[in-house]
Every structure is written in structure tokens, then in C-alpha cells.
PDB file of N, CA and C in Angstrom:
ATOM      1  N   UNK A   1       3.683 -38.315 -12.299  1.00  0.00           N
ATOM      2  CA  UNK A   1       3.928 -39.314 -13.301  1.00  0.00           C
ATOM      3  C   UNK A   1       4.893 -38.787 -14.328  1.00  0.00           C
ATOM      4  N   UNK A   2       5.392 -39.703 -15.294  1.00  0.00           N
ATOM      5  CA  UNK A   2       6.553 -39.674 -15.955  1.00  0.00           C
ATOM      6  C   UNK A   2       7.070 -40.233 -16.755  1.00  0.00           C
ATOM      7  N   UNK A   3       7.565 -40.134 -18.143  1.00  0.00           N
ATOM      8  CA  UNK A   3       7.347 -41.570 -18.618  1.00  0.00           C
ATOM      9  C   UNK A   3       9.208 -40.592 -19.430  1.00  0.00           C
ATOM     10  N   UNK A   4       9.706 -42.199 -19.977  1.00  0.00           N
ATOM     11  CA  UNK A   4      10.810 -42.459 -20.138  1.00  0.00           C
ATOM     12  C   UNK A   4      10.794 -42.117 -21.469  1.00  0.00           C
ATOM     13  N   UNK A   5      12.286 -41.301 -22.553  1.00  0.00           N
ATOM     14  CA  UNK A   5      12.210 -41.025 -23.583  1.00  0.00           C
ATOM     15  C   UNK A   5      13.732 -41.168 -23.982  1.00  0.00           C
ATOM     16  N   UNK A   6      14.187 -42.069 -24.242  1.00  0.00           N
ATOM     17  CA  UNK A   6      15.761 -41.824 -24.931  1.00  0.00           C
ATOM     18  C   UNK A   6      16.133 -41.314 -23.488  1.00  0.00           C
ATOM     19  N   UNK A   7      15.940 -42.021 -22.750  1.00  0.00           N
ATOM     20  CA  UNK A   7      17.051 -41.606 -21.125  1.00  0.00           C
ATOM     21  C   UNK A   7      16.584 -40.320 -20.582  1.00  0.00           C
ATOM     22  N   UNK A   8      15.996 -39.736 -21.186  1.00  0.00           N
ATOM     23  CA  UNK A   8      15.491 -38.484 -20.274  1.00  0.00           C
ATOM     24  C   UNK A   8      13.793 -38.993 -19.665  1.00  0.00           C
ATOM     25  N   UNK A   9      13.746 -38.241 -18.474  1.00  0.00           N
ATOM     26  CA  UNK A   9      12.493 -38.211 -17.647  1.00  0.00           C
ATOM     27  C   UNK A   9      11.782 -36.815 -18.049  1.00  0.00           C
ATOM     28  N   UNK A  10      10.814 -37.079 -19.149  1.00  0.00           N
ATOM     29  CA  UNK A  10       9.956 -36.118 -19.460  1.00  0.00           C
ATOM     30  C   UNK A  10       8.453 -36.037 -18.515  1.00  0.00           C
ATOM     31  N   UNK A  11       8.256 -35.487 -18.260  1.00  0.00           N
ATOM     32  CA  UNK A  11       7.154 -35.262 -16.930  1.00  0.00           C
ATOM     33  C   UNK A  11       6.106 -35.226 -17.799  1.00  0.00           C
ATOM     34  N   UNK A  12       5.215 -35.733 -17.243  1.00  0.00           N
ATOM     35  CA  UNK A  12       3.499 -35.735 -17.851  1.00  0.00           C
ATOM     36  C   UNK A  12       2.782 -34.940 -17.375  1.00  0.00           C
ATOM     37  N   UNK A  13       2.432 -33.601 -18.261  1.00  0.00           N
ATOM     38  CA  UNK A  13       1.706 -32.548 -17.330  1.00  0.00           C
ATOM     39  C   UNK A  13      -0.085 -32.718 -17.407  1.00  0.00           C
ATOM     40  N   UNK A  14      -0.526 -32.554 -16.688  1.00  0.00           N
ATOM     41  CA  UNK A  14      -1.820 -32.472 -16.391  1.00  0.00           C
ATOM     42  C   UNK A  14      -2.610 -31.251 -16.514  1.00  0.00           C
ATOM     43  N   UNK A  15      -3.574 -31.144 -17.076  1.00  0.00           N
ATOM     44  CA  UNK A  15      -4.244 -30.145 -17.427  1.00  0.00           C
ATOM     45  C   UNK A  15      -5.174 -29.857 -16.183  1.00  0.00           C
ATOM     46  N   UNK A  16      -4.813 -28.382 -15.869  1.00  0.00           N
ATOM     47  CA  UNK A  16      -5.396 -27.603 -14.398  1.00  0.00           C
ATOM     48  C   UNK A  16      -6.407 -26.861 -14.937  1.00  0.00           C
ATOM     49  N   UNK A  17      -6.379 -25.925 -14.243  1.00  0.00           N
ATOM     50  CA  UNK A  17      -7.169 -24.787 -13.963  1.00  0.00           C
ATOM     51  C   UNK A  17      -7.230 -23.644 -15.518  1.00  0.00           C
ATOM     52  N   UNK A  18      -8.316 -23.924 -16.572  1.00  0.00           N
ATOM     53  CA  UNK A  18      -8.023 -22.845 -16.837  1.00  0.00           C
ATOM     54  C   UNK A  18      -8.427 -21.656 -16.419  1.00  0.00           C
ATOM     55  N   UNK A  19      -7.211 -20.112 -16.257  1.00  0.00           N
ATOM     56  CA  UNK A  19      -7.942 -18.775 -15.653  1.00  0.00           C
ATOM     57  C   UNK A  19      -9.131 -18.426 -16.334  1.00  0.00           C
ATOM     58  N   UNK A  20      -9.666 -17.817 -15.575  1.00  0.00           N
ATOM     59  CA  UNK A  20     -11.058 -17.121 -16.577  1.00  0.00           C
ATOM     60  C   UNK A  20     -10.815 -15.455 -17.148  1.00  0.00           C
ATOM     61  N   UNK A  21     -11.370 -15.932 -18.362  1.00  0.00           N
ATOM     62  CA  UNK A  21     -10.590 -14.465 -18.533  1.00  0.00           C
ATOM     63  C   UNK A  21     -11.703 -12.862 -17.742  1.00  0.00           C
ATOM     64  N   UNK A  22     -11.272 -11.895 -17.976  1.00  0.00           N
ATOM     65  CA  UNK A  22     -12.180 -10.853 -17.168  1.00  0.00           C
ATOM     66  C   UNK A  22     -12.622  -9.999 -18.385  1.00  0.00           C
ATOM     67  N   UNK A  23     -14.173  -9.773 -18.013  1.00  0.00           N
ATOM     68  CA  UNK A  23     -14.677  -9.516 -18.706  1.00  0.00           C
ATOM     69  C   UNK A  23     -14.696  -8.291 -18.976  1.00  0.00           C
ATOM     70  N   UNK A  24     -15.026  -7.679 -20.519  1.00  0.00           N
ATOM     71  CA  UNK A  24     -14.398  -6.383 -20.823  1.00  0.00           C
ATOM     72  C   UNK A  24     -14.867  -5.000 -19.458  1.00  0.00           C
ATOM     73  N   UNK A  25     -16.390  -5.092 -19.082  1.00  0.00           N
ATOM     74  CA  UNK A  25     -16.712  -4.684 -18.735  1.00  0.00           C
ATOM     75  C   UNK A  25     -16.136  -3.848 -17.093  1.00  0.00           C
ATOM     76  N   UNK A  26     -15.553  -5.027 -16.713  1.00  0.00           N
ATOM     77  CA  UNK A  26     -14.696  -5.274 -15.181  1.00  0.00           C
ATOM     78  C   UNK A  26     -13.304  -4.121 -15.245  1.00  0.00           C
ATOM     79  N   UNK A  27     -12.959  -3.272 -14.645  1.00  0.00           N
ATOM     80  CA  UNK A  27     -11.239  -3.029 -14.854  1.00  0.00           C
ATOM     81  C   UNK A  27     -10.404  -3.862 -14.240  1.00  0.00           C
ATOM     82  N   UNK A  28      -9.254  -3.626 -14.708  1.00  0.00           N
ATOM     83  CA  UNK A  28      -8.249  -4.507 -14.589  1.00  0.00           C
ATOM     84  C   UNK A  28      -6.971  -3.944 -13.300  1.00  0.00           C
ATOM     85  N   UNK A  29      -7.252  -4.306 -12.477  1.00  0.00           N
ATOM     86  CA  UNK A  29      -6.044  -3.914 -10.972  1.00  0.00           C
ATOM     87  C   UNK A  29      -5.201  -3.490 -11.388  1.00  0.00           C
ATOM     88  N   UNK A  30      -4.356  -2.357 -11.197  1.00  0.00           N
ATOM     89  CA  UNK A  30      -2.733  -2.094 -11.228  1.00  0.00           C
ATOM     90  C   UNK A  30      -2.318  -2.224  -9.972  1.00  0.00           C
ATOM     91  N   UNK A  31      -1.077  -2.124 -10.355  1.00  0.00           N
ATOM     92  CA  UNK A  31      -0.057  -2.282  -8.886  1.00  0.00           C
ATOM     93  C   UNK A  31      -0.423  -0.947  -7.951  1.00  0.00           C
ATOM     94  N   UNK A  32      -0.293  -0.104  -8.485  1.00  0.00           N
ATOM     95  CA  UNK A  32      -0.087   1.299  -7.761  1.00  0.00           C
ATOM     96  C   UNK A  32      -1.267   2.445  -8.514  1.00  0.00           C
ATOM     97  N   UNK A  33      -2.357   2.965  -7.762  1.00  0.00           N
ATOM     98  CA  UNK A  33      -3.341   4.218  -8.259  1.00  0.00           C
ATOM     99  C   UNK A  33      -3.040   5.589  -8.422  1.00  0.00           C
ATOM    100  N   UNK A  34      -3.560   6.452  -8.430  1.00  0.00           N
ATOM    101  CA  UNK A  34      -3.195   7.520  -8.356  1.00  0.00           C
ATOM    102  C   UNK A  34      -2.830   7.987  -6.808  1.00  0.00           C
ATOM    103  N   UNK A  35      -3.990   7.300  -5.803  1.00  0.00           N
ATOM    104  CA  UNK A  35      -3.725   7.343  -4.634  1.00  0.00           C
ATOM    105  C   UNK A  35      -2.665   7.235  -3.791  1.00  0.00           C
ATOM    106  N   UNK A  36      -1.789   6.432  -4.282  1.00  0.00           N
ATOM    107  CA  UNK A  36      -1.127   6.198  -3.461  1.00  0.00           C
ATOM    108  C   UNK A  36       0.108   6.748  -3.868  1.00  0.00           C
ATOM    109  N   UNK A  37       0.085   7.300  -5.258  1.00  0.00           N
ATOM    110  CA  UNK A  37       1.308   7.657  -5.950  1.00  0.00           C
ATOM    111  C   UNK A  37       1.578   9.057  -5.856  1.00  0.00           C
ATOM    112  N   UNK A  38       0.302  10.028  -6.052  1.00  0.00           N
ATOM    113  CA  UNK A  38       0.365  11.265  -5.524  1.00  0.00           C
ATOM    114  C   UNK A  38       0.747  11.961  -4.030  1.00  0.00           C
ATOM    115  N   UNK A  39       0.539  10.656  -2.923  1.00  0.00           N
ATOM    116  CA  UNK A  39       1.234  11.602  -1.754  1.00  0.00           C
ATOM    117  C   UNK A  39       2.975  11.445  -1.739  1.00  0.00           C
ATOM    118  N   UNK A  40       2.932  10.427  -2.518  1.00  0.00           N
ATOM    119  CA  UNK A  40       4.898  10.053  -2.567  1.00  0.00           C
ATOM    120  C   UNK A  40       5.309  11.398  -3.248  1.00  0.00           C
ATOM    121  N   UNK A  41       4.466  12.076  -4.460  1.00  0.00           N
ATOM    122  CA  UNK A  41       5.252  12.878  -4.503  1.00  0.00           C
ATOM    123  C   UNK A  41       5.191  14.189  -4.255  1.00  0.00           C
ATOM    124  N   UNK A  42       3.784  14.201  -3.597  1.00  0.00           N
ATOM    125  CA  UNK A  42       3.421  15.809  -3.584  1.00  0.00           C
ATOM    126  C   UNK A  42       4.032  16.330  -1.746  1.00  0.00           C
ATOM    127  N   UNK A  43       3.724  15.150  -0.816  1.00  0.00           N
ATOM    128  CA  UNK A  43       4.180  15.554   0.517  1.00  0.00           C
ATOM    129  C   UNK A  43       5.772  15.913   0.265  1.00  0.00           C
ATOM    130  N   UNK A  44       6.814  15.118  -0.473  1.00  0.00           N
ATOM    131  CA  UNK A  44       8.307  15.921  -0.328  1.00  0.00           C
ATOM    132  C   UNK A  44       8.289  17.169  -1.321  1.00  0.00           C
ATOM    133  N   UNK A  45       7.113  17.562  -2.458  1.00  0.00           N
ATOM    134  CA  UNK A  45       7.245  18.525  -2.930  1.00  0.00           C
ATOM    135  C   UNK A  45       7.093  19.854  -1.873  1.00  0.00           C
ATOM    136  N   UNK A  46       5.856  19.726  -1.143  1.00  0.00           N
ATOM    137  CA  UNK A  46       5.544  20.364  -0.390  1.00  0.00           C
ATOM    138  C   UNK A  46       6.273  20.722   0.588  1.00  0.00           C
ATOM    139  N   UNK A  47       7.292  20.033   1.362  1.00  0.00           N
ATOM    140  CA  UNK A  47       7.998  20.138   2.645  1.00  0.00           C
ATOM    141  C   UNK A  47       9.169  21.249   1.890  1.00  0.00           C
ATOM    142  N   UNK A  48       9.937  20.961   0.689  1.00  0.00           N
ATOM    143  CA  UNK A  48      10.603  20.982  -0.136  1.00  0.00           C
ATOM    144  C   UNK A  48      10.275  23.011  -0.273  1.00  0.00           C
ATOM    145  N   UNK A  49       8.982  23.012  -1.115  1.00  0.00           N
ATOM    146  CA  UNK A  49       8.402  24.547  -1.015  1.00  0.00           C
ATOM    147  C   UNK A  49       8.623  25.227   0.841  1.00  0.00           C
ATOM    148  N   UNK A  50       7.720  24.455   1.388  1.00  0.00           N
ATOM    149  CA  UNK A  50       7.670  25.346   3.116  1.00  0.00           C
ATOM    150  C   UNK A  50       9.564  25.608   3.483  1.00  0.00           C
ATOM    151  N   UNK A  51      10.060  24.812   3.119  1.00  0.00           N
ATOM    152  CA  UNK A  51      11.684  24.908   3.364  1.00  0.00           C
ATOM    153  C   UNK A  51      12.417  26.313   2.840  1.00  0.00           C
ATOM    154  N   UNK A  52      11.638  26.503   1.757  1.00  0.00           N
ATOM    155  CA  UNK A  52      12.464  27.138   1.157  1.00  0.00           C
ATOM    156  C   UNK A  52      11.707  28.749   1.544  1.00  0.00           C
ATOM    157  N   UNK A  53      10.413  28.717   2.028  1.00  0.00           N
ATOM    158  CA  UNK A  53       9.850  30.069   2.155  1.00  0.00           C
ATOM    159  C   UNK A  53      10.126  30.141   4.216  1.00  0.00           C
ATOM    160  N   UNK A  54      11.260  29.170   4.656  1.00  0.00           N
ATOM    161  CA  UNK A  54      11.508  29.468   5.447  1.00  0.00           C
ATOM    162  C   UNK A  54      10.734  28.942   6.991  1.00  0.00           C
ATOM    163  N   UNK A  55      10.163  27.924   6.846  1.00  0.00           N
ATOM    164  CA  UNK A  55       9.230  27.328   7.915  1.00  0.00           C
ATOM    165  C   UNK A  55      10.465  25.884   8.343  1.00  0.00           C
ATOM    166  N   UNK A  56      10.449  26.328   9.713  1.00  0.00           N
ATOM    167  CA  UNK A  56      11.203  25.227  10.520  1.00  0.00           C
ATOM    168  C   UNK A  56      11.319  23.854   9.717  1.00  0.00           C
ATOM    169  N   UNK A  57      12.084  22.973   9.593  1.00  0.00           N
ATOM    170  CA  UNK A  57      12.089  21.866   9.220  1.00  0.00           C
ATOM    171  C   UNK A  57      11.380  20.484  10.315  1.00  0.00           C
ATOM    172  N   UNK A  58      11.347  21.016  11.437  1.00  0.00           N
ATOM    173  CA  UNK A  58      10.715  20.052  12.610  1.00  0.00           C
ATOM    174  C   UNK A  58       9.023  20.577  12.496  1.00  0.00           C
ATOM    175  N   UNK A  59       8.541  21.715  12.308  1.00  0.00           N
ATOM    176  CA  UNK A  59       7.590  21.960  11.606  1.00  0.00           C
ATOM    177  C   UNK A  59       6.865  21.416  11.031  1.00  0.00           C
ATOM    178  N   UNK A  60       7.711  21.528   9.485  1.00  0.00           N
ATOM    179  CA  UNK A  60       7.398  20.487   8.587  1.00  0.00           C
ATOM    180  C   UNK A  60       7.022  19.450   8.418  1.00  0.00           C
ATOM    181  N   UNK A  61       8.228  18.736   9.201  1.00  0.00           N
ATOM    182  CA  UNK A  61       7.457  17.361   9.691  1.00  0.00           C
ATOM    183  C   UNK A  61       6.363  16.910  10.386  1.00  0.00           C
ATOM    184  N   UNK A  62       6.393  17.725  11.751  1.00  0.00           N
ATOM    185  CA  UNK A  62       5.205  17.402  11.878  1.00  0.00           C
ATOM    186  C   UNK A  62       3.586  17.865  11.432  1.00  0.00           C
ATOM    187  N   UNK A  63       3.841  18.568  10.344  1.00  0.00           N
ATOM    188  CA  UNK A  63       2.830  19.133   9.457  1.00  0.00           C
ATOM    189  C   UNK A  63       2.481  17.985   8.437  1.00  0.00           C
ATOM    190  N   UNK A  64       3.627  17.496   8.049  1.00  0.00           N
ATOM    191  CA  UNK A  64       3.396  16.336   7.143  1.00  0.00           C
ATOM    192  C   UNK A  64       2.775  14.939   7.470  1.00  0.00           C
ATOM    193  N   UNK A  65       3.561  14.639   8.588  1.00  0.00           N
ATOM    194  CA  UNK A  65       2.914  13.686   9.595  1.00  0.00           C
ATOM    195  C   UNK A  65       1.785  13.648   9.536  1.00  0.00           C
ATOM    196  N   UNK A  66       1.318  14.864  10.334  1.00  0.00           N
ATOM    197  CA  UNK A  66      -0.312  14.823  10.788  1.00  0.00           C
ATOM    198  C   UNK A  66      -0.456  14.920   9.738  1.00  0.00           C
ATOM    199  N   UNK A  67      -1.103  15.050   8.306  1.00  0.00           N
ATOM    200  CA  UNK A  67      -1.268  15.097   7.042  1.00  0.00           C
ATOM    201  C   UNK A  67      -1.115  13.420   6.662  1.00  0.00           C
ATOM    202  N   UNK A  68      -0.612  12.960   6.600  1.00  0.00           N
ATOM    203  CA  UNK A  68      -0.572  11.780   6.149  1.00  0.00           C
ATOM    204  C   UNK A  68      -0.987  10.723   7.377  1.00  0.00           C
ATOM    205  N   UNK A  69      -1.214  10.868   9.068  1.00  0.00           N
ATOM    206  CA  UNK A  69      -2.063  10.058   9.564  1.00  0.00           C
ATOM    207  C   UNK A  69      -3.115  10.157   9.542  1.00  0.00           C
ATOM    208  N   UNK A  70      -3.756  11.833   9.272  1.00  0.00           N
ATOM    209  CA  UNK A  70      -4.531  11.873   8.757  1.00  0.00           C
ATOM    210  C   UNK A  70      -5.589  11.111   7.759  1.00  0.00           C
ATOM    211  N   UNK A  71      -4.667  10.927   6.543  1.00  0.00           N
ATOM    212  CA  UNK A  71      -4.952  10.142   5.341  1.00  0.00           C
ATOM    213  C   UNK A  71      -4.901   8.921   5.556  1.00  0.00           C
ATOM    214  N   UNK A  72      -4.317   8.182   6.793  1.00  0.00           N
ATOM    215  CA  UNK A  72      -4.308   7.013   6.721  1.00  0.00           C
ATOM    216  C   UNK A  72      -5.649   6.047   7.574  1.00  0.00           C
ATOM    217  N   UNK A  73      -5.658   7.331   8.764  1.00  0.00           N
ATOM    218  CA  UNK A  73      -6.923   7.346   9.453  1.00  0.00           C
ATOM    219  C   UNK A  73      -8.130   7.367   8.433  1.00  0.00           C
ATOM    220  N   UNK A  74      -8.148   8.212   7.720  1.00  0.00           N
ATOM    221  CA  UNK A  74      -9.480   8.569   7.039  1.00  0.00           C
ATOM    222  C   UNK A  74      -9.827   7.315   6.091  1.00  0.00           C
ATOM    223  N   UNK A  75      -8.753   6.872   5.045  1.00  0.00           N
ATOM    224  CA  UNK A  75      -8.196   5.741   4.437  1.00  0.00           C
ATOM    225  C   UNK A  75      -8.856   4.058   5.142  1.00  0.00           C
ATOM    226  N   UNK A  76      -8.669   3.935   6.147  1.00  0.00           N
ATOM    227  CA  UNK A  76      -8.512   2.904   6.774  1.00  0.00           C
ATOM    228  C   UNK A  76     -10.262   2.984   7.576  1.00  0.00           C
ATOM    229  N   UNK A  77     -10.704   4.389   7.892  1.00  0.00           N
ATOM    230  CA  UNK A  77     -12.087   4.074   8.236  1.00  0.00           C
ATOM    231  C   UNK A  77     -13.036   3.772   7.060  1.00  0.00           C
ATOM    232  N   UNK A  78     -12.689   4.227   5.834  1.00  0.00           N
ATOM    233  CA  UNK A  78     -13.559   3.938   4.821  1.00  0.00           C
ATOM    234  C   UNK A  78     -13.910   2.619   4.360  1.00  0.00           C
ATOM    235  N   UNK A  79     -12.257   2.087   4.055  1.00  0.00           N
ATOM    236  CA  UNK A  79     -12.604   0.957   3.899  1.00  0.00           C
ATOM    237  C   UNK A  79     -12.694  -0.445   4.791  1.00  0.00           C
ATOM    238  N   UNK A  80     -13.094  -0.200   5.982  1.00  0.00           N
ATOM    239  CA  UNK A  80     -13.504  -0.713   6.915  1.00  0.00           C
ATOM    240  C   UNK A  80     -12.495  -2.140   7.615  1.00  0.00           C
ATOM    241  N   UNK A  81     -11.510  -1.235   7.355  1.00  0.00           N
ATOM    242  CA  UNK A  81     -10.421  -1.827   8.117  1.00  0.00           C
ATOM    243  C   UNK A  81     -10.229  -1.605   9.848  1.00  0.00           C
ATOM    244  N   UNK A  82     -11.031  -2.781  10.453  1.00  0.00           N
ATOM    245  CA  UNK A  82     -11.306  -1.843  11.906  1.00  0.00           C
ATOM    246  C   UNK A  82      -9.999  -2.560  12.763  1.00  0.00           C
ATOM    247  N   UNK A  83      -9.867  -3.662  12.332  1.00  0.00           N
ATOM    248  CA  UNK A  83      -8.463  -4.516  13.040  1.00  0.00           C
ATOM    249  C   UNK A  83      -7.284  -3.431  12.865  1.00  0.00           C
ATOM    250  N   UNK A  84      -6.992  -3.330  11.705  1.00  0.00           N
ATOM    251  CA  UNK A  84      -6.014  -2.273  11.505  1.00  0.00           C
ATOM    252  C   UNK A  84      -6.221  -1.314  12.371  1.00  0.00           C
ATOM    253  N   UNK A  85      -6.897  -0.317  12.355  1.00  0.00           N
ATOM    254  CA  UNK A  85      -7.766   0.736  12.810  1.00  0.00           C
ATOM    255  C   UNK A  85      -7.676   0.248  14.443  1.00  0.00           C
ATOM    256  N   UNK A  86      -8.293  -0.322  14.741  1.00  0.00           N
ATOM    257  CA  UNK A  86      -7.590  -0.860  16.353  1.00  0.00           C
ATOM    258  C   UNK A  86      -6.591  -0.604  16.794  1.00  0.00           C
ATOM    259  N   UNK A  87      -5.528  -1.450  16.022  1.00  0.00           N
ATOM    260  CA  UNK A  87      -3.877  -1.745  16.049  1.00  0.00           C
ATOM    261  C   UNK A  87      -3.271  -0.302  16.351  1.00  0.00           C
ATOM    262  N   UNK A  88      -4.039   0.057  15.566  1.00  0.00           N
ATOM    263  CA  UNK A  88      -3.484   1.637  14.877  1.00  0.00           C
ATOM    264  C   UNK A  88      -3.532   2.885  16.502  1.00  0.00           C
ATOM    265  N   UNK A  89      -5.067   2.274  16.518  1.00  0.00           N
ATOM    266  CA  UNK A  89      -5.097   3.573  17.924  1.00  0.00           C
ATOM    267  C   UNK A  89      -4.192   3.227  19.164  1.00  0.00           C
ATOM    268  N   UNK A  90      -4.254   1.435  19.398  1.00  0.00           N
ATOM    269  CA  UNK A  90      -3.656   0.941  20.386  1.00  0.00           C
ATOM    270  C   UNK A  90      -2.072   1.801  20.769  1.00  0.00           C
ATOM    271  N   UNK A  91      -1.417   1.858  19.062  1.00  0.00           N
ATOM    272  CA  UNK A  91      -0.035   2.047  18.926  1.00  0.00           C
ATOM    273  C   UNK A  91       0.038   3.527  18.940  1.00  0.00           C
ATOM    274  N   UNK A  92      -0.729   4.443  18.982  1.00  0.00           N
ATOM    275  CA  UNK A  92      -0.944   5.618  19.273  1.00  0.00           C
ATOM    276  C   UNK A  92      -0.914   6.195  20.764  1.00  0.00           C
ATOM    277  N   UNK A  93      -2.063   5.084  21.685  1.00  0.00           N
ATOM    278  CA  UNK A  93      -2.542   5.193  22.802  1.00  0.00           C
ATOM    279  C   UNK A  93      -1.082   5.166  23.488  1.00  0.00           C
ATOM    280  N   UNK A  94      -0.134   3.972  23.444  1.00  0.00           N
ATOM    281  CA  UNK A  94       0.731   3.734  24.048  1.00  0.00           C
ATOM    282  C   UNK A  94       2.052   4.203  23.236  1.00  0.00           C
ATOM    283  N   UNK A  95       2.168   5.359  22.611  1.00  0.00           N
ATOM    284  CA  UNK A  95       2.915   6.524  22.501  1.00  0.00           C
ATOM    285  C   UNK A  95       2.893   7.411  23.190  1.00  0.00           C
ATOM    286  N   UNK A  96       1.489   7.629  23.862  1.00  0.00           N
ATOM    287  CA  UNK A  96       1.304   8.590  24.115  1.00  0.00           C
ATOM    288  C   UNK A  96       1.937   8.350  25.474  1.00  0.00           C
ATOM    289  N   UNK A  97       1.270   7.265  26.130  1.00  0.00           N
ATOM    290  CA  UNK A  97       1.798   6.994  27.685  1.00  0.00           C
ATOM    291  C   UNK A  97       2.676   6.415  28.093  1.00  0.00           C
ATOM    292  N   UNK A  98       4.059   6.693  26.842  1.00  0.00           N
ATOM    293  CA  UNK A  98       5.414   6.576  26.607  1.00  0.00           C
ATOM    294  C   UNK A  98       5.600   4.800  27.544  1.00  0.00           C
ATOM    295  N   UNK A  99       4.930   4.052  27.084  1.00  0.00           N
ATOM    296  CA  UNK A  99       4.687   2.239  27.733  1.00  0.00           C
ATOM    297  C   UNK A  99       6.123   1.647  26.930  1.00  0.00           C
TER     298      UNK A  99
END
């Protein structure tokens, strides 16, 4: 709906949803935790150190790798992500048997 004003079409807004606010008690979501922010920077710190005391760079990687499927495995059983967790082994399984 819409109603007419000196030639302009001013829209008639309707009153929705108000949000509820959250209560003090509750925390409040961020975008990004500590979790997820600490392996961004500690795995290239780390590769970064082994580099420099002389450990293969293909090494590395796959040191880091397993380290972080690790975390994602462990990650993903906790919080009971089993679809994922499925997906996950499926795409593993058929790495392995180069499909």
C-alpha cells in the first residue's frame, strides 16, 4: 500500500517483527573465536620456524596438514557433525583409491 503526497508515492510501512533483545546474561556471537583465529596464525608461524631450523618444506606440509585434519576431525566429531564427518571420510576413502 501507498498513498499519494504532492506527486510522490510515499509507501506505508507496516509494523513487523520487533527483535528481542538478548538478555544480559546470554553472550553475544562474534564472527570469528579464538579458535579459529589462532590456527591462521600459529600453523604459518610454525612452518615458518621448522623452515628456518632446516626441516624439508614437503615435510612441513605434510606435518601441518595432518595437524589441521586432525583438528578438523576432532572439531567436527564433537560437535556432532556426522553428515560432514561422512562426506569427509568418503572424500578421504576415495583419495586414497585414487577414483
Amino acid at each position: 500500500m501507498s498513498k499519494t503526497c504532492d506527486s510522490h508515492v510515499v509507501p506505508v510501512s507496516r509494523p513487523g517483527k520487533v527483535p528481542q533483545a538478548v538478555p544480559a546474561d546470554e553472550p553475544i556471537s562474534h564472527r570469528l573465536s579464538v579458535a579459529q583465529v589462532l590456527p591462521t596464525i600459529t600453523f604459518p608461524a610454525i612452518g615458518c620456524a621448522l623452515y628456518i631450523e632446516g626441516m624439508p618444506l614437503t615435510a612441513i606440509f605434510r606435518l601441518l596438514l595432518g595437524c589441521g585434519g586432525i583438528g578438523v576431525l576432532v572439531t567436527l566429531a564433537v560437535t556432532g557433525g556426522r553428515r560432514l564427518l561422512v562426506a569427509l571420510a568418503h572424500g578421504v576413502l576415495a583419495l586414497a583409491d585414487n577414483r
